[in-house]
PDB file of N, CA and C in Angstrom:
ATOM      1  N   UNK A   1      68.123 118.212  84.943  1.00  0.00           N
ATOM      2  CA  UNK A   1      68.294 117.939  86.377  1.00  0.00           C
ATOM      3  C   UNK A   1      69.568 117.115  86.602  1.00  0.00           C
ATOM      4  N   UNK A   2      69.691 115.978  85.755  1.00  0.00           N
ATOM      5  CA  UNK A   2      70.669 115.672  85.939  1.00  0.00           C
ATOM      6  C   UNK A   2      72.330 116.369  85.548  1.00  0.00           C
ATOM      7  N   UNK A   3      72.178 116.943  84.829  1.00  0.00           N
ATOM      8  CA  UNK A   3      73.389 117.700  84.195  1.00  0.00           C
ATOM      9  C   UNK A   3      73.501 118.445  85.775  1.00  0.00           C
ATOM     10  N   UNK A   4      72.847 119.344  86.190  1.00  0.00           N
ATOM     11  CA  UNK A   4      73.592 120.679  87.750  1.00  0.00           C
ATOM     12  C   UNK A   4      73.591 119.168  88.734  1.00  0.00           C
ATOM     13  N   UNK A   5      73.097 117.835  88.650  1.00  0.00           N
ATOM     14  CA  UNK A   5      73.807 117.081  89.818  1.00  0.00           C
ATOM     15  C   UNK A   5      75.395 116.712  89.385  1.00  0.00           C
ATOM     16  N   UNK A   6      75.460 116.666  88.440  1.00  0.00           N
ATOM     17  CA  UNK A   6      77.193 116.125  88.201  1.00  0.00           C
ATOM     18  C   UNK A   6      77.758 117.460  88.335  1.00  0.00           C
ATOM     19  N   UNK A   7      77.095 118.538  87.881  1.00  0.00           N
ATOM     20  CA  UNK A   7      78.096 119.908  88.102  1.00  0.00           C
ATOM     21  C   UNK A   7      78.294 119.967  89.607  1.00  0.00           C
ATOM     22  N   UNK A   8      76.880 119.847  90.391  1.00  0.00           N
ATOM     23  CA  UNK A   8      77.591 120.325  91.716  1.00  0.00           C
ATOM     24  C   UNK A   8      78.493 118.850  92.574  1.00  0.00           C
ATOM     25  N   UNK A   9      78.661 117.522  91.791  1.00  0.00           N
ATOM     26  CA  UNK A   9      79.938 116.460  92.063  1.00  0.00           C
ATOM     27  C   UNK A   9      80.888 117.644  91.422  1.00  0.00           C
ATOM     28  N   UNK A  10      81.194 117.800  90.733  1.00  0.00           N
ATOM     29  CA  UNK A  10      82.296 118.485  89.548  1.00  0.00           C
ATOM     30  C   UNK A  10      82.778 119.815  90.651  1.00  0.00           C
ATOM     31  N   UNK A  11      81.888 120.194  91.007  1.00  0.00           N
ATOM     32  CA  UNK A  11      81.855 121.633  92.279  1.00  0.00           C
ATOM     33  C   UNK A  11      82.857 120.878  93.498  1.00  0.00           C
ATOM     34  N   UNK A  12      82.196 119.999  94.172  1.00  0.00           N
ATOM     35  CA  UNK A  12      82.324 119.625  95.430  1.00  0.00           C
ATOM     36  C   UNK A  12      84.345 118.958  95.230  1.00  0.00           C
ATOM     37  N   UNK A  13      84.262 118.205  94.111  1.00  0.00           N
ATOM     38  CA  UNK A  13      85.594 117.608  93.716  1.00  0.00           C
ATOM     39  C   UNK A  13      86.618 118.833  93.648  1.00  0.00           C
ATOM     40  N   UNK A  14      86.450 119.686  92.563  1.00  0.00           N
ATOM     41  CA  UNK A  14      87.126 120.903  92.979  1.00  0.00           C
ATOM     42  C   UNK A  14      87.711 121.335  94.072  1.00  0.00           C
ATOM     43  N   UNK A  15      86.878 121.903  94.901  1.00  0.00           N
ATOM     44  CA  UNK A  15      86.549 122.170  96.490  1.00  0.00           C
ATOM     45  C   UNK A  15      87.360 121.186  96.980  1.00  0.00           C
ATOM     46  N   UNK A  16      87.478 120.084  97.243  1.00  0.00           N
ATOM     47  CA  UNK A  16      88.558 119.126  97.994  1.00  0.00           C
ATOM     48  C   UNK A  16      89.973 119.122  97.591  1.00  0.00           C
ATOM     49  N   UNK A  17      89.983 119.448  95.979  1.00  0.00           N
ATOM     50  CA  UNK A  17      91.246 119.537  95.352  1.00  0.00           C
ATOM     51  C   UNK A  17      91.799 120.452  95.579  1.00  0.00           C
ATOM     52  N   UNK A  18      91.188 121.347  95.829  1.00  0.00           N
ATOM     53  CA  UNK A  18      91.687 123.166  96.658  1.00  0.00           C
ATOM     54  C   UNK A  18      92.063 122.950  97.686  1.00  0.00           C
ATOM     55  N   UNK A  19      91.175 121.971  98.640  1.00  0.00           N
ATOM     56  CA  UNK A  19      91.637 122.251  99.515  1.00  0.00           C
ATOM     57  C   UNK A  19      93.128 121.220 100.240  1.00  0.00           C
ATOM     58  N   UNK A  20      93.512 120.125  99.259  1.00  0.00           N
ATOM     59  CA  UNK A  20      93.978 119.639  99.353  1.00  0.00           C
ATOM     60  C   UNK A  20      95.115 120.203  99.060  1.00  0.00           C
ATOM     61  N   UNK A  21      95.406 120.863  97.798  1.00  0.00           N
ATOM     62  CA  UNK A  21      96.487 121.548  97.619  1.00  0.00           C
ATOM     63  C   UNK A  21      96.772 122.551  98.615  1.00  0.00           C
ATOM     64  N   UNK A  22      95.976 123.807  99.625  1.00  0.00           N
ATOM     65  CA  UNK A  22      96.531 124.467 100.581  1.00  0.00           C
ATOM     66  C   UNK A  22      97.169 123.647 101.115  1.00  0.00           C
ATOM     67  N   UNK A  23      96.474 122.347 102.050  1.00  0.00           N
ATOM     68  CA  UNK A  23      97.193 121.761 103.436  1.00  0.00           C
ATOM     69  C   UNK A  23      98.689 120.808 102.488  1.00  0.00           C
ATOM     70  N   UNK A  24      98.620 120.593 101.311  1.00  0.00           N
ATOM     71  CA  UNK A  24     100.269 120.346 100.671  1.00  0.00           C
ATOM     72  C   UNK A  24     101.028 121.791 100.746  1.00  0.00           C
ATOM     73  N   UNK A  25     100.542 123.051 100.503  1.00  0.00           N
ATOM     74  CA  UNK A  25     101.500 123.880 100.561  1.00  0.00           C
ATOM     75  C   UNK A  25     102.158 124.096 101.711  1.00  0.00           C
ATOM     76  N   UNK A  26     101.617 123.812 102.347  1.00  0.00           N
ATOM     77  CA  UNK A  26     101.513 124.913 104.014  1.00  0.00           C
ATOM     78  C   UNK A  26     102.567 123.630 104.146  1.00  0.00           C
ATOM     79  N   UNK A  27     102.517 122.414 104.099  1.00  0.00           N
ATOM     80  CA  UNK A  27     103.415 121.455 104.216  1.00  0.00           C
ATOM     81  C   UNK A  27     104.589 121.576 103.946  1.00  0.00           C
ATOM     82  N   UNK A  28     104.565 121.716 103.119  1.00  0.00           N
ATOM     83  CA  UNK A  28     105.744 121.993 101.741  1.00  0.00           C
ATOM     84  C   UNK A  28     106.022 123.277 102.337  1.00  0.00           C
ATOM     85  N   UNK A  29     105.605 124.178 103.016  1.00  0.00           N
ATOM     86  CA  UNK A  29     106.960 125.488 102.879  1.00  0.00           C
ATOM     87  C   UNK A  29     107.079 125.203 104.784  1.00  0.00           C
ATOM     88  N   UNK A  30     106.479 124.224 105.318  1.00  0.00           N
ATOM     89  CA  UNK A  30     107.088 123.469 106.788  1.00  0.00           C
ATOM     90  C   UNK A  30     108.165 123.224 106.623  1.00  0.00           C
ATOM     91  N   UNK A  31     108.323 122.318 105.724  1.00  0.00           N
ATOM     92  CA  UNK A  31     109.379 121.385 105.634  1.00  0.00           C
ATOM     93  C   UNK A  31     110.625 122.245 105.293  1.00  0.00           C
ATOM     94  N   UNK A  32     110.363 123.441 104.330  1.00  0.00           N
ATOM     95  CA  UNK A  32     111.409 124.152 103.875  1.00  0.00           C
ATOM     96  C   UNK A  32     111.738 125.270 104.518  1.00  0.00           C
ATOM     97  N   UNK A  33     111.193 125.293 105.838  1.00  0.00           N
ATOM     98  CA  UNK A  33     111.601 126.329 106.730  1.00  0.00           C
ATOM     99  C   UNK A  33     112.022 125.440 108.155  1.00  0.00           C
ATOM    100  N   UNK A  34     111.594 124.305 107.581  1.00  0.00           N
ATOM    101  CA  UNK A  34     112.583 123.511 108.986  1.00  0.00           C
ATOM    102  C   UNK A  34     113.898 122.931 108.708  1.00  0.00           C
ATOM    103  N   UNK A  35     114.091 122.544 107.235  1.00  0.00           N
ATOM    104  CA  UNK A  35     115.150 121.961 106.740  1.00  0.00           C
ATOM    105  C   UNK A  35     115.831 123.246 106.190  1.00  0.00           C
TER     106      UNK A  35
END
């Protein structure tokens, strides 16, 4: 039981890191289509 609760932390962390990296890209090719 405890092992699938840290997998689905391990899941959810992922998931933010994804989604963190889109909203840096989308940033990152802003910047390089404004500059």
């Amino acid at each position: 039981e405890r092992i699938s609760e840290i997998h689905g932390h391990i899941g959810e962390m992922i998931d933010e890191i994804e989604n963190f990296k889109e909203k840096f890209s989308s940033i990152e090719k802003k910047v390089k289509s404004d500059g």
